[in-house]
Protein backbone atom coordinates (compact mmCIF):
# COMPACT_ATOMS: atom_id res chain seq x y z
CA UNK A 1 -4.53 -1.49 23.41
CA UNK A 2 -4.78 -3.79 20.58
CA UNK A 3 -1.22 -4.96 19.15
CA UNK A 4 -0.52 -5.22 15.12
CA UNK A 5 -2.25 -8.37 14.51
CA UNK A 6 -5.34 -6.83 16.78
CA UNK A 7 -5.52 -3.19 14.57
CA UNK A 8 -5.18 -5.95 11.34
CA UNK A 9 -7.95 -8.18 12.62
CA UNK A 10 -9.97 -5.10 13.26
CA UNK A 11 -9.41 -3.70 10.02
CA UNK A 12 -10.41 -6.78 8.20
CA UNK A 13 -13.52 -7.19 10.11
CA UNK A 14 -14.54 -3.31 9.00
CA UNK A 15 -14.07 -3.90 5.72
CA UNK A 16 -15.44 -7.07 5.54
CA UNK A 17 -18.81 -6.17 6.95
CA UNK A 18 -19.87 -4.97 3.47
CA UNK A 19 -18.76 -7.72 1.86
CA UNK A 20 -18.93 -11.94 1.63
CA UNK A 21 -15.70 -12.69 0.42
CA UNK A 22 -12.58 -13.09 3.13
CA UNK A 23 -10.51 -9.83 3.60
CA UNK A 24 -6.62 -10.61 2.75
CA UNK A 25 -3.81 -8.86 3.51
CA UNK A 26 -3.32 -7.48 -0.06
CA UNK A 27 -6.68 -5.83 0.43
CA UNK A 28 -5.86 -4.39 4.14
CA UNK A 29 -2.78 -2.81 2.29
CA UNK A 30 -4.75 -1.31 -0.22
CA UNK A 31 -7.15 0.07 2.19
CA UNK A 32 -4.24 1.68 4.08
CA UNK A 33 -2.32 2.97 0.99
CA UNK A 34 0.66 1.00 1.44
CA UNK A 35 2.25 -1.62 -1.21
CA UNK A 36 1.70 -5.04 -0.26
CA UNK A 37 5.88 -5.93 0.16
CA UNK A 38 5.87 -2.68 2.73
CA UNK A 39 3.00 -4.45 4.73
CA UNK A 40 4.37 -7.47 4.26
CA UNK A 41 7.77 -5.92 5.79
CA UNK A 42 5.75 -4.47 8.27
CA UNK A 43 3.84 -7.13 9.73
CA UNK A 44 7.10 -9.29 9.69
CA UNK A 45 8.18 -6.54 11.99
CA UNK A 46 5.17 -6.14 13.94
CA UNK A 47 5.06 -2.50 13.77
CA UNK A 48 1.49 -1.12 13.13
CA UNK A 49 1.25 1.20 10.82
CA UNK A 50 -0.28 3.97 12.72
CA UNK A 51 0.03 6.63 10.37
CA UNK A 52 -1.66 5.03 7.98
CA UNK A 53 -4.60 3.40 9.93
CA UNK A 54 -5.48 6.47 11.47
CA UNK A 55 -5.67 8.34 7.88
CA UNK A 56 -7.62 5.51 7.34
CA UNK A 57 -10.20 5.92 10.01
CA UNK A 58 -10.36 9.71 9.02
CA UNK A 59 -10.89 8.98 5.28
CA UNK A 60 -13.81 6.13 6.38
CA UNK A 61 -15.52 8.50 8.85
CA UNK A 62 -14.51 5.35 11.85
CA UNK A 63 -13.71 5.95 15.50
CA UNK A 64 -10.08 4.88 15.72
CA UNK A 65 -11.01 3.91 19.20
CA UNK A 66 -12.46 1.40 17.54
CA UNK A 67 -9.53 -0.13 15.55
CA UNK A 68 -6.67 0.26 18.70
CA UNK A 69 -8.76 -0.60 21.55
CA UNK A 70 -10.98 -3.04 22.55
């Protein structure tokens, strides 16, 4: 199982597969409907954020196999 900076690295790749520019943080939080100080509070915890990635994969339709696990 993929740790917080896996599920973020995962998360970035997804949405960056669309896309040319580089994926930030502020646009992870976005993507997970969280403010960008409560990420920012979270990562600096280390604490994913599973709530809202898995609302995440339900809202994009993606395998959250995909995001935890490798």
């Amino acid at each position: 199982m993929r740790d917080f900076h896996g599920v973020i690295e995962a998360l970035k790749f997804y949405l960056a597969k669309d896309k040319k520019t580089k994926i930030l943080d502020k646009d992870v939080a976005t993507a997970l409907k969280m403010t960008q100080a409560n990420f920012a509070t979270t990562k600096r915890r280390n604490s994913t954020p599973y709530k809202n990635v898995l609302e995440f994969c339900k809202d994009k339709d993606l395998c959250c196999g995909e995001v935890f696990f490798d």
